[in-house]
C-alpha atoms as a PDB file:
ATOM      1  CA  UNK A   1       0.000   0.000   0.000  1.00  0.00           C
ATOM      2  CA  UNK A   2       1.327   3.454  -0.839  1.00  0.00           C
ATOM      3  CA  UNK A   3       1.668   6.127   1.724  1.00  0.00           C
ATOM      4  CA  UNK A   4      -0.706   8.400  -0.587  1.00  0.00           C
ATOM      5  CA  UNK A   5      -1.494  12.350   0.658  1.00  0.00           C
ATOM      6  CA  UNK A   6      -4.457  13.471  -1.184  1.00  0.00           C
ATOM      7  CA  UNK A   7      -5.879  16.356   0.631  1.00  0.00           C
ATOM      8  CA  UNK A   8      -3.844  19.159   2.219  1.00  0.00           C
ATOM      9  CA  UNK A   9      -3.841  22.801   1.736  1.00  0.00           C
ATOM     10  CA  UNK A  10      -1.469  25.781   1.130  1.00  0.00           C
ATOM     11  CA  UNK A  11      -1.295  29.621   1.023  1.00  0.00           C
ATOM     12  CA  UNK A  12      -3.423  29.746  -1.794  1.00  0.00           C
ATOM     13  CA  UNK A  13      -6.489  28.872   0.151  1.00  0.00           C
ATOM     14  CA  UNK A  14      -6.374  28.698   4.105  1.00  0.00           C
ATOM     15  CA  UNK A  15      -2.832  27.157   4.545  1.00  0.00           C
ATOM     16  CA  UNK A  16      -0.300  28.848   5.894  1.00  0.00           C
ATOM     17  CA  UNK A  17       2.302  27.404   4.103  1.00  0.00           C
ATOM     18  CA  UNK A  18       3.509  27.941   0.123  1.00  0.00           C
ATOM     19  CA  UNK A  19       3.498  24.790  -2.285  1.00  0.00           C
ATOM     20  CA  UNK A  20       6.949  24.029  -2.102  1.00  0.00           C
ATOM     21  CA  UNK A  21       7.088  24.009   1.815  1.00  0.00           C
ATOM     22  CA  UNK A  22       4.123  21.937   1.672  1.00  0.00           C
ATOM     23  CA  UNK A  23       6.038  19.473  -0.491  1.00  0.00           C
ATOM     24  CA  UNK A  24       8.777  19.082   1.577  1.00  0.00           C
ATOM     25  CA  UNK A  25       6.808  18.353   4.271  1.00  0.00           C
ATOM     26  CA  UNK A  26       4.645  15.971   2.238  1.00  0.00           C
ATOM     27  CA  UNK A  27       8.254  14.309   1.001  1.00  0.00           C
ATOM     28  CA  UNK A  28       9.964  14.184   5.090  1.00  0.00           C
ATOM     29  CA  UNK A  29       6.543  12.338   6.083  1.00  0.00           C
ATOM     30  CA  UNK A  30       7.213   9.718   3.744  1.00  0.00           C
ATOM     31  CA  UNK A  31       4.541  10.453   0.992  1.00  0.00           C
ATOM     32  CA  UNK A  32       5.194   8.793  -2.097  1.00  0.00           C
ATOM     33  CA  UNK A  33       2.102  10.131  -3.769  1.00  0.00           C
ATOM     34  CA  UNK A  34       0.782  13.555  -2.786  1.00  0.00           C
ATOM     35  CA  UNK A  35      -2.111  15.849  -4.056  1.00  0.00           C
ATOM     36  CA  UNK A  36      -2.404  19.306  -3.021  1.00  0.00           C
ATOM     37  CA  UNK A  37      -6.363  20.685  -3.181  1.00  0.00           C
ATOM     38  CA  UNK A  38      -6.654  24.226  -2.362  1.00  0.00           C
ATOM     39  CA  UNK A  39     -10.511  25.586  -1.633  1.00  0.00           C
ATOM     40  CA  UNK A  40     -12.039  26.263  -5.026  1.00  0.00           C
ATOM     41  CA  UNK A  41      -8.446  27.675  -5.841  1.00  0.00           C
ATOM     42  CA  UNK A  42      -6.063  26.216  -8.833  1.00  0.00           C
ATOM     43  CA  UNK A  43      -3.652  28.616  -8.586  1.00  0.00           C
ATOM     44  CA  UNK A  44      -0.308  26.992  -6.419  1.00  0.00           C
ATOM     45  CA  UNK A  45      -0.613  23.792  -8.972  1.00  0.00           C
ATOM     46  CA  UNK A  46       2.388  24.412 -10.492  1.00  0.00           C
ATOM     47  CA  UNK A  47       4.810  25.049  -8.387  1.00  0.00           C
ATOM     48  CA  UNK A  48       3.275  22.233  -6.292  1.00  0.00           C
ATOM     49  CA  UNK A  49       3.948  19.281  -9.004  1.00  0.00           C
ATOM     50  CA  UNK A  50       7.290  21.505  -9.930  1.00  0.00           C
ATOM     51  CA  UNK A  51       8.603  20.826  -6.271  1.00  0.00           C
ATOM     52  CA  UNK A  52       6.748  17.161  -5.441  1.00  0.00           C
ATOM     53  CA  UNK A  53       8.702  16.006  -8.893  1.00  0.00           C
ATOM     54  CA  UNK A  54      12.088  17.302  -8.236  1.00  0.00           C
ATOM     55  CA  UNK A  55      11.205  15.828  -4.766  1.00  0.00           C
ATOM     56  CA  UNK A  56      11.047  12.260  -6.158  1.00  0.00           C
ATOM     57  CA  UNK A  57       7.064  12.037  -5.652  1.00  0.00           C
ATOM     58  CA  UNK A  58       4.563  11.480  -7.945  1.00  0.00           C
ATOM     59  CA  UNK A  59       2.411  14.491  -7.945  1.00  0.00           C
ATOM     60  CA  UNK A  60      -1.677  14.472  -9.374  1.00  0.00           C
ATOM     61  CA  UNK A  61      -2.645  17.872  -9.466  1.00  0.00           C
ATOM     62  CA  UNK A  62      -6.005  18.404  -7.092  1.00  0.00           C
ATOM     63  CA  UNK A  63      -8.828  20.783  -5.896  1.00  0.00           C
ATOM     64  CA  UNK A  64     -11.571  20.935  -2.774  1.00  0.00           C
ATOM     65  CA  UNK A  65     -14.826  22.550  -4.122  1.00  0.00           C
ATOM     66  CA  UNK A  66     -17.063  23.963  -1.963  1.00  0.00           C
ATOM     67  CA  UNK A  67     -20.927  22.526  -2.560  1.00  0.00           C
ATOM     68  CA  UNK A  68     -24.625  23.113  -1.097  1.00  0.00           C
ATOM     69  CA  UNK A  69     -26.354  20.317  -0.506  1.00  0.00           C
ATOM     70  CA  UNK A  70     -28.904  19.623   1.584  1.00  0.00           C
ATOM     71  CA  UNK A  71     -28.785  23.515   2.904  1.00  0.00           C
ATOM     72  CA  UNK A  72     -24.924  22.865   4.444  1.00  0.00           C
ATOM     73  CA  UNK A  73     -21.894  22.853   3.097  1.00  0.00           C
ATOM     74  CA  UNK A  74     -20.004  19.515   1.257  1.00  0.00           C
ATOM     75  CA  UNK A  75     -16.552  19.915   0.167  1.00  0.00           C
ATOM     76  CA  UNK A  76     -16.062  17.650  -2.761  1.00  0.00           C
ATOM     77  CA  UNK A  77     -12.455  16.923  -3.725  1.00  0.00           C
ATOM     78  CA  UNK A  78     -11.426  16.684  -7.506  1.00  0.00           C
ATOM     79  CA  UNK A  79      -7.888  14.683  -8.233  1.00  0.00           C
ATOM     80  CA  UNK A  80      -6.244  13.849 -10.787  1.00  0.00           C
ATOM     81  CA  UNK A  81      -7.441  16.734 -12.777  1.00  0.00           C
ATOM     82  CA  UNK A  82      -6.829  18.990 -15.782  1.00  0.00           C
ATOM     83  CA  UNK A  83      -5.852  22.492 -13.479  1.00  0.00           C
ATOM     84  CA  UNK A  84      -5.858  24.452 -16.762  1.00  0.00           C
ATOM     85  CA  UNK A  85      -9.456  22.973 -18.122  1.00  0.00           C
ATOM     86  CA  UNK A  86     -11.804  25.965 -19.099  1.00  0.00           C
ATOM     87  CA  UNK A  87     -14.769  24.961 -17.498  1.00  0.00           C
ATOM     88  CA  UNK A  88     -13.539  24.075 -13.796  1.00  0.00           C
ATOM     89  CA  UNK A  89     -11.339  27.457 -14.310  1.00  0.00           C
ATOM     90  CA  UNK A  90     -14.335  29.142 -14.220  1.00  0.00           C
ATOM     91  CA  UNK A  91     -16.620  27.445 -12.575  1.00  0.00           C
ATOM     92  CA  UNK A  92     -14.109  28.248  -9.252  1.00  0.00           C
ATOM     93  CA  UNK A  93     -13.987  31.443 -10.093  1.00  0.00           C
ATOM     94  CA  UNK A  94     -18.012  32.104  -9.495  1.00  0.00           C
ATOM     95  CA  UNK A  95     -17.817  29.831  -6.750  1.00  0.00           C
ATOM     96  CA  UNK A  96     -15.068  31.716  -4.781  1.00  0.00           C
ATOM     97  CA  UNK A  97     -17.253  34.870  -5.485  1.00  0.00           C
ATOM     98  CA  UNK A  98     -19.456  35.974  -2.399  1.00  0.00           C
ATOM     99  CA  UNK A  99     -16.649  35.011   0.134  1.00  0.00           C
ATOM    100  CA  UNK A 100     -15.722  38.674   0.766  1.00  0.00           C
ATOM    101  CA  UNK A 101     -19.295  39.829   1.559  1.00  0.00           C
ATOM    102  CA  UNK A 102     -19.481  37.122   3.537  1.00  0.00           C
ATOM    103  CA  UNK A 103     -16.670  38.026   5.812  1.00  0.00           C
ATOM    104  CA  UNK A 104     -17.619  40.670   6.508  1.00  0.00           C
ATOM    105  CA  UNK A 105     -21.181  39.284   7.493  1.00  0.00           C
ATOM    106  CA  UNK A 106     -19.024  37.287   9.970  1.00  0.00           C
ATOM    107  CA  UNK A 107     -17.112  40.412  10.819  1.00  0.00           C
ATOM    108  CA  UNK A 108     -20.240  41.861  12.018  1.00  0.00           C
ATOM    109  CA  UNK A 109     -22.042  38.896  14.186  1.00  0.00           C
ATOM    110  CA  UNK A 110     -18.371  38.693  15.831  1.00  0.00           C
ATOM    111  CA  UNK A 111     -18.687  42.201  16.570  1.00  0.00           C
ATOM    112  CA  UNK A 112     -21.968  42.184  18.335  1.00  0.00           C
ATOM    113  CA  UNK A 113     -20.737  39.449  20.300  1.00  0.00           C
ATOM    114  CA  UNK A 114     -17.625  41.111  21.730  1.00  0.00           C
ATOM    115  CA  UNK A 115     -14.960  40.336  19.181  1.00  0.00           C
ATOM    116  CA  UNK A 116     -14.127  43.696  17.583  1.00  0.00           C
ATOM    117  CA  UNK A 117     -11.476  44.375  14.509  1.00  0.00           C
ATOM    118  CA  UNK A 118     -12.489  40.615  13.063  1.00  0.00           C
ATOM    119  CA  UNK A 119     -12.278  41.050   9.176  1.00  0.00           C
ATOM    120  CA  UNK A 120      -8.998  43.142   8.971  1.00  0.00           C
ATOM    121  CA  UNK A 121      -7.460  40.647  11.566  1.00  0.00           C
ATOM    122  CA  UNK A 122      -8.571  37.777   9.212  1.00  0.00           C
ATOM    123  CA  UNK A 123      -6.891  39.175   6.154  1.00  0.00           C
ATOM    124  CA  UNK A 124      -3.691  39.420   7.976  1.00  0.00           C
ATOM    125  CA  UNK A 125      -3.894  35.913   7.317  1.00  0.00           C
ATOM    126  CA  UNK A 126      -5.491  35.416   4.233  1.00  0.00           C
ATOM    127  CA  UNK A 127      -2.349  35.251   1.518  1.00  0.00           C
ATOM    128  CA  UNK A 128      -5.076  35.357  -0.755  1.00  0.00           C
ATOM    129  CA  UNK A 129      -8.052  37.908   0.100  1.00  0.00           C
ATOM    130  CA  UNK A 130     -10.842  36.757  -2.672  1.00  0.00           C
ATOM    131  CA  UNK A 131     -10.269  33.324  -0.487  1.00  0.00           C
ATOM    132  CA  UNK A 132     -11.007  34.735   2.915  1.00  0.00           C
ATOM    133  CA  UNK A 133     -12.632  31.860   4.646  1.00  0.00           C
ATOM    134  CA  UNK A 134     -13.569  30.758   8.344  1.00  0.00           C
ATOM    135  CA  UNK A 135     -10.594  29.826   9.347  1.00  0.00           C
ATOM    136  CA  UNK A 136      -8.230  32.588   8.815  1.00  0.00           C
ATOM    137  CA  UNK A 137     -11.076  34.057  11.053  1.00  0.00           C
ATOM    138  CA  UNK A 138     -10.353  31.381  13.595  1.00  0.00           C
ATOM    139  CA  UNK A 139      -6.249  32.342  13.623  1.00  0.00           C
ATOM    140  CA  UNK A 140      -7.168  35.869  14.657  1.00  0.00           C
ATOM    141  CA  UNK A 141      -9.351  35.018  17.319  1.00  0.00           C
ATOM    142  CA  UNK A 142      -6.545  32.413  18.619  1.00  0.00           C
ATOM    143  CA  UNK A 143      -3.758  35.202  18.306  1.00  0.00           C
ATOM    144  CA  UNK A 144      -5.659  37.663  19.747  1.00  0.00           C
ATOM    145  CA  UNK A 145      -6.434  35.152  23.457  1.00  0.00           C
ATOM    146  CA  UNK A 146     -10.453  34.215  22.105  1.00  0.00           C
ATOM    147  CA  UNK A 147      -9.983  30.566  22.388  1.00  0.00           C
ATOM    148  CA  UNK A 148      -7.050  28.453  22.594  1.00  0.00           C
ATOM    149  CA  UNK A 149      -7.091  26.734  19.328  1.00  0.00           C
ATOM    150  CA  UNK A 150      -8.962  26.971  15.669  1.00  0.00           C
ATOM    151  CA  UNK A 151     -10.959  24.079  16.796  1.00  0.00           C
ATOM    152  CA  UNK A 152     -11.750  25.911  20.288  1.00  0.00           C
ATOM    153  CA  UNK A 153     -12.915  28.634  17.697  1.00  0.00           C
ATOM    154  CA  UNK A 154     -15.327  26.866  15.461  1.00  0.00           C
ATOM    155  CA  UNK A 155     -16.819  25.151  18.622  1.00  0.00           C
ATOM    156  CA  UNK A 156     -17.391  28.735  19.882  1.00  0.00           C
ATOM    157  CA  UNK A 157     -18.259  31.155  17.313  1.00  0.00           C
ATOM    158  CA  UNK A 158     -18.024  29.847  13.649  1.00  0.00           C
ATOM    159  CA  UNK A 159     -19.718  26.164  13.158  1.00  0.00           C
ATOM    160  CA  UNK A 160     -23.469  26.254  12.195  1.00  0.00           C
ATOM    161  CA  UNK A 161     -25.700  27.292  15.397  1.00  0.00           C
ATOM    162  CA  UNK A 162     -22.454  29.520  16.770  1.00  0.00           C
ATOM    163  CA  UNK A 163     -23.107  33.512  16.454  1.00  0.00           C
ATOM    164  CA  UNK A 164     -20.208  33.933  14.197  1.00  0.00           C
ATOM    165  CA  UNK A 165     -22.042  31.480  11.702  1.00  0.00           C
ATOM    166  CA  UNK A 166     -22.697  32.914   7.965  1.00  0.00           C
ATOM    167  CA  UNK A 167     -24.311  30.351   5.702  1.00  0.00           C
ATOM    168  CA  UNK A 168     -23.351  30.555   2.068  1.00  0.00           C
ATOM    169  CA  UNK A 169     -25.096  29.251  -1.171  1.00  0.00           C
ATOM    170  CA  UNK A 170     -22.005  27.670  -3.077  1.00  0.00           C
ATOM    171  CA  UNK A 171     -21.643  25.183  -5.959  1.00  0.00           C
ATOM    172  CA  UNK A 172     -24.098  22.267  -6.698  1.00  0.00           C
ATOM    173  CA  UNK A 173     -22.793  18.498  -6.273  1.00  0.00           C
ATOM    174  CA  UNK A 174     -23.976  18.339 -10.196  1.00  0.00           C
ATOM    175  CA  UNK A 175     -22.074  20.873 -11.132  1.00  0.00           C
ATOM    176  CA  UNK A 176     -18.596  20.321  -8.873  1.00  0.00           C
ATOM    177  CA  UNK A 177     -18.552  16.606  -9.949  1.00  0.00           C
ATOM    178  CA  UNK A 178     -19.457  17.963 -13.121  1.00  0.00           C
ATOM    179  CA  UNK A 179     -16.495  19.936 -13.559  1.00  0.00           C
ATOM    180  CA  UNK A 180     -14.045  17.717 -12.324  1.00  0.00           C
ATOM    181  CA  UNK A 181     -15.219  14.965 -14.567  1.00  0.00           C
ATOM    182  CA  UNK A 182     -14.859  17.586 -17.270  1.00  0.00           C
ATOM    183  CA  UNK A 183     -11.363  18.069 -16.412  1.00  0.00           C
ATOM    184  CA  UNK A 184     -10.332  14.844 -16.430  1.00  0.00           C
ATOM    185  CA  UNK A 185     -10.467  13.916 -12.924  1.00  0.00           C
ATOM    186  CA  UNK A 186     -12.209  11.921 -10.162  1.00  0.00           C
ATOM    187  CA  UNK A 187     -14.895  12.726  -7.831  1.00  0.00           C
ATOM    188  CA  UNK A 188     -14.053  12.251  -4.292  1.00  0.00           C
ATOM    189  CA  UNK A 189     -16.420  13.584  -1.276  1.00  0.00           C
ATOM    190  CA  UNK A 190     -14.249  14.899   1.103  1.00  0.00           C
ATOM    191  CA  UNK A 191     -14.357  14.038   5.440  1.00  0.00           C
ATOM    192  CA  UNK A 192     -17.942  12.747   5.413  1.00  0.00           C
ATOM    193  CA  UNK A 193     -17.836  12.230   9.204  1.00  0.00           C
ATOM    194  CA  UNK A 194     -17.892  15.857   9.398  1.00  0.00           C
ATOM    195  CA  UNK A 195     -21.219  16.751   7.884  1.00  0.00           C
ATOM    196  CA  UNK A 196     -24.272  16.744  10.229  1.00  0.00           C
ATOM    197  CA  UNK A 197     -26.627  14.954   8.100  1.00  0.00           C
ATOM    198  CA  UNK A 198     -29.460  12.213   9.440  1.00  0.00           C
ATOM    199  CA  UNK A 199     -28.656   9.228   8.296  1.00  0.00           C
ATOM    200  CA  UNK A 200     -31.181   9.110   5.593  1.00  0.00           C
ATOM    201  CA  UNK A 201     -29.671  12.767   4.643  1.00  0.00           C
ATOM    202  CA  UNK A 202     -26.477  10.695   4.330  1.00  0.00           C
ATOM    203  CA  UNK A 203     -27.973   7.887   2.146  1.00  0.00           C
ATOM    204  CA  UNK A 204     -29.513  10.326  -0.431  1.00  0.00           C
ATOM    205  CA  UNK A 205     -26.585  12.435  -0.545  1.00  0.00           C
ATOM    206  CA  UNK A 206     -24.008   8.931  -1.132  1.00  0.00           C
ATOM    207  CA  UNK A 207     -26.604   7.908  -3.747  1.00  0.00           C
ATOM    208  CA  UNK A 208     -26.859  11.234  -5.345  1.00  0.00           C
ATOM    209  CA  UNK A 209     -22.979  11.655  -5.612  1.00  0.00           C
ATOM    210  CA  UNK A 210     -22.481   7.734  -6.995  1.00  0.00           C
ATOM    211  CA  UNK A 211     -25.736   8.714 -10.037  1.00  0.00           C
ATOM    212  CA  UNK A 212     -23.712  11.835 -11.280  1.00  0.00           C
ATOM    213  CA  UNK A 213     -20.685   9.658 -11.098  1.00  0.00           C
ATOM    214  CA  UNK A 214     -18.906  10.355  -7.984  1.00  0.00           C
ATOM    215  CA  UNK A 215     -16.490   7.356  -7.253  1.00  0.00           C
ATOM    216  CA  UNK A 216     -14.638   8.055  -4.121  1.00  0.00           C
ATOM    217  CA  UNK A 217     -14.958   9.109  -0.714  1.00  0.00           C
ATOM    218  CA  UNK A 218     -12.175   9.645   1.581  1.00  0.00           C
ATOM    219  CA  UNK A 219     -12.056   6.687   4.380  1.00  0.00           C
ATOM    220  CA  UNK A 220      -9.237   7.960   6.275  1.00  0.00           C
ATOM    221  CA  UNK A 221      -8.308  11.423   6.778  1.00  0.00           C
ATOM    222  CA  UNK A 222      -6.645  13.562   9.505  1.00  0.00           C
ATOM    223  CA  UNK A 223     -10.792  14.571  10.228  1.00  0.00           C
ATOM    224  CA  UNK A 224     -11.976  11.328  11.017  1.00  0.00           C
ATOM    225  CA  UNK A 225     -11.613   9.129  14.165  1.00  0.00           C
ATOM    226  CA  UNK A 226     -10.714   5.529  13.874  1.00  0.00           C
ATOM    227  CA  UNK A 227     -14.142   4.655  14.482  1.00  0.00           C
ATOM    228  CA  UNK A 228     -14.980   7.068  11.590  1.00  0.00           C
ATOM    229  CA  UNK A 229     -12.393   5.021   9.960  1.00  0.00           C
ATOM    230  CA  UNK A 230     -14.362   1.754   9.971  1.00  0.00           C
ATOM    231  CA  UNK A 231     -17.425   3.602   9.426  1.00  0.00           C
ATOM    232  CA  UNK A 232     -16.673   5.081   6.234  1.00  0.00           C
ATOM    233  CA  UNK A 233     -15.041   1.988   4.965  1.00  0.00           C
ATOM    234  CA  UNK A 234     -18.404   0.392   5.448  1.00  0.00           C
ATOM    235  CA  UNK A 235     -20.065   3.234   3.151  1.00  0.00           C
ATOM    236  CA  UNK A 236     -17.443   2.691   0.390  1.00  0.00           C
ATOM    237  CA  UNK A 237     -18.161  -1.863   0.952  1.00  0.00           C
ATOM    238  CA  UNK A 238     -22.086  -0.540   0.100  1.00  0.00           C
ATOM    239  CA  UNK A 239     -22.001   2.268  -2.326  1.00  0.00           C
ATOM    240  CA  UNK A 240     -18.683   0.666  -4.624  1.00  0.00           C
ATOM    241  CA  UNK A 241     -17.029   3.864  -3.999  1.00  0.00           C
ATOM    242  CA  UNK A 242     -13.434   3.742  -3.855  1.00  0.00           C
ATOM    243  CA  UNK A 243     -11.181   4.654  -1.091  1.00  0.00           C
ATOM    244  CA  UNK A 244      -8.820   7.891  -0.762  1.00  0.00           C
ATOM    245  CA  UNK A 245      -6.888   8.956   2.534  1.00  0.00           C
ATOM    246  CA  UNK A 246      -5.752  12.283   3.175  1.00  0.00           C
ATOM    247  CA  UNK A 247      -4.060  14.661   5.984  1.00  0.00           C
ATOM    248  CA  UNK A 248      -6.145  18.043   4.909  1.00  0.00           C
ATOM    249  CA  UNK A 249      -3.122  19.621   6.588  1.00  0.00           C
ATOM    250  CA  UNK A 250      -3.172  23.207   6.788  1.00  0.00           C
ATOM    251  CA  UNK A 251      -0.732  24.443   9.192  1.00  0.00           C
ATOM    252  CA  UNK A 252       1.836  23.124  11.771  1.00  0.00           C
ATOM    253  CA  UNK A 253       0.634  22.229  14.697  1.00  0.00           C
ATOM    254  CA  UNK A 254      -2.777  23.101  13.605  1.00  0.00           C
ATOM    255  CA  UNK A 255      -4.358  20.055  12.793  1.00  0.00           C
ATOM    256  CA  UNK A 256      -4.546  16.171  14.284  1.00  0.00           C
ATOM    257  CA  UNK A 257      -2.073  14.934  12.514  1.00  0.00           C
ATOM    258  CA  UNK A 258       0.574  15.255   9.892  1.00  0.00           C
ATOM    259  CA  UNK A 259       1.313  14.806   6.062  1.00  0.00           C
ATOM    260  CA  UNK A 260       1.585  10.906   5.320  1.00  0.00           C
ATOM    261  CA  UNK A 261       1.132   9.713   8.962  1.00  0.00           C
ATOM    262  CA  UNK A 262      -2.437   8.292   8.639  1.00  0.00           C
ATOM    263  CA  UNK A 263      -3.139   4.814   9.109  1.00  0.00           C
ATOM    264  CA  UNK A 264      -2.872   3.190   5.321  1.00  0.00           C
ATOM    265  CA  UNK A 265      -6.683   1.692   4.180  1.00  0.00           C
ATOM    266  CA  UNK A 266      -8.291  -1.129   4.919  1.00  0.00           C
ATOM    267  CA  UNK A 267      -6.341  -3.745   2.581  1.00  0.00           C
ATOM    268  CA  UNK A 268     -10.148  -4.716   0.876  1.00  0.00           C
ATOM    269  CA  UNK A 269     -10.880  -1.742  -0.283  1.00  0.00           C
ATOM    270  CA  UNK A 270      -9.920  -0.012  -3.988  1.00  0.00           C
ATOM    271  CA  UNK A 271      -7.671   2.810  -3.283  1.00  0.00           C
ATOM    272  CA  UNK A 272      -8.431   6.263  -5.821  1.00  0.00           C
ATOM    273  CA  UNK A 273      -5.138   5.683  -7.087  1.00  0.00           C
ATOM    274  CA  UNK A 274      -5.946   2.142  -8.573  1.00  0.00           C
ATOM    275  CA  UNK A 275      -5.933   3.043 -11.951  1.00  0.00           C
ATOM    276  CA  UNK A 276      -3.101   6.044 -12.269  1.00  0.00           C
ATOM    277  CA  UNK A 277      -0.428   5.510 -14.782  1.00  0.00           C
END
């Protein structure tokens, strides 16, 4: 079994680090194959499969979209893809719209809860402003002695129910796995155990993904617990999805764990990278 990485993030979205760093830290953790998929963002591809190559990894270039369904938000990871294809190109770029209106709809529910000077303490982190996103909100409110931690934060103020919570109408699933089809790539729905769906929310949205020709979900990933492990390895047995593992590293420190140090998949299951030349 390969030590695969297939979901991390840089400066180009809500990572901290640039595409190169990332690499290297991808490469000391023992990755032999490593994706980096930036938030609806294409634009550190390069110089991520530039640095994985001369690395000695195999690189597949990789994005997370960010979808509606059900009324919350799905991130549905693309790999393997075109990064120059027309159609995705755009298609991120209307998705990514809206994110600066909503920060500063954040800005102001922070604000009447007693967290003043939110949005300009956000972008201080945001290497890429038209990106601004929840949790460059959640570093400023750690610097600045709010909570102890970016998880502390969203438990606080920014998950749905919290008073820093802005809801946001983004891509369909049609259309994400839609454009990542179109590019070439492979549908993968990103941390299920995250979502807080019903469990017959969970079975239409699994069936839904496989009909428009979804064909992964990720088993084991940096957001999941071991339970969640098994759990999700179960889902991909029943729907015939196959497996992909990830960190979705974002900073030092920051996460639970670190590029290439997951468990590897259950040995039954199809890994994404089956069929990669």
């Amino acid at each position: 079994m390969i030590n695969a990485d297939l979901h991390c993030h840089s400066r180009f979205s809500d990572g901290v680090l640039a595409p190169a760093d990332v690499a290297r830290r991808a490469q000391a953790g023992g990755v032999a194959l490593w994706a980096m998929t930036d938030h609806d963002e294409l634009g550190g591809q390069r110089e991520a499969r530039e640095a994985a190559e001369a690395l000695g990894m195999r690189y597949v270039a990789g994005v997370e979209i960010s979808v509606t369904w059900a009324a919350r938000t799905v991130h549905v990871v693309g790999l393997a893809i075109d990064p120059e294809d027309r159609t995705l190109v755009e298609g991120l770029v209307a998705t990514r719209g809206g994110r600066d209106g909503r920060g500063q709809q954040i800005a102001e529910r922070l604000a009447a809860v007693g967290v003043p000077g939110a949005y300009e303490g956000a972008l201080k982190f945001a290497s890429n402003p038209a990106l601004l996103s929840r949790t460059h909100f959640a570093r400023y409110l750690v610097e600045s002695g709010y909570a102890e931690s970016t998880s502390d934060v969203f438990a606080k103020y920014l998950a749905e129910g919290r008073p820093g919570f802005v809801p946001h109408e983004w891509a369909t699933l049609e259309q994400a796995v839609s454009w990542i089809q179109g590019a070439g790539g492979v549908a993968v729905i990103a941390h299920p155990g995250r979502y807080k769906y019903t469990q017959l929310e969970f079975g239409e949205l699994f069936s839904a993904f496989h009909d428009l020709g979804g064909r992964a979900i990720e088993v084991v990933t940096g957001s999941h617990s071991p339970d969640q492990y098994r759990e999700y390895a179960d889902v991909a047995r029943r729907y015939g999805f196959r497996a992909s593992r990830g960190s979705d590293f974002h900073a030092p420190g920051e996460g639970r764990t670190e590029l290439g140090s997951l468990p590897m998949l259950p040995e039954d299951l199809t890994p994404v990278w089956q069929d990669w030349q």
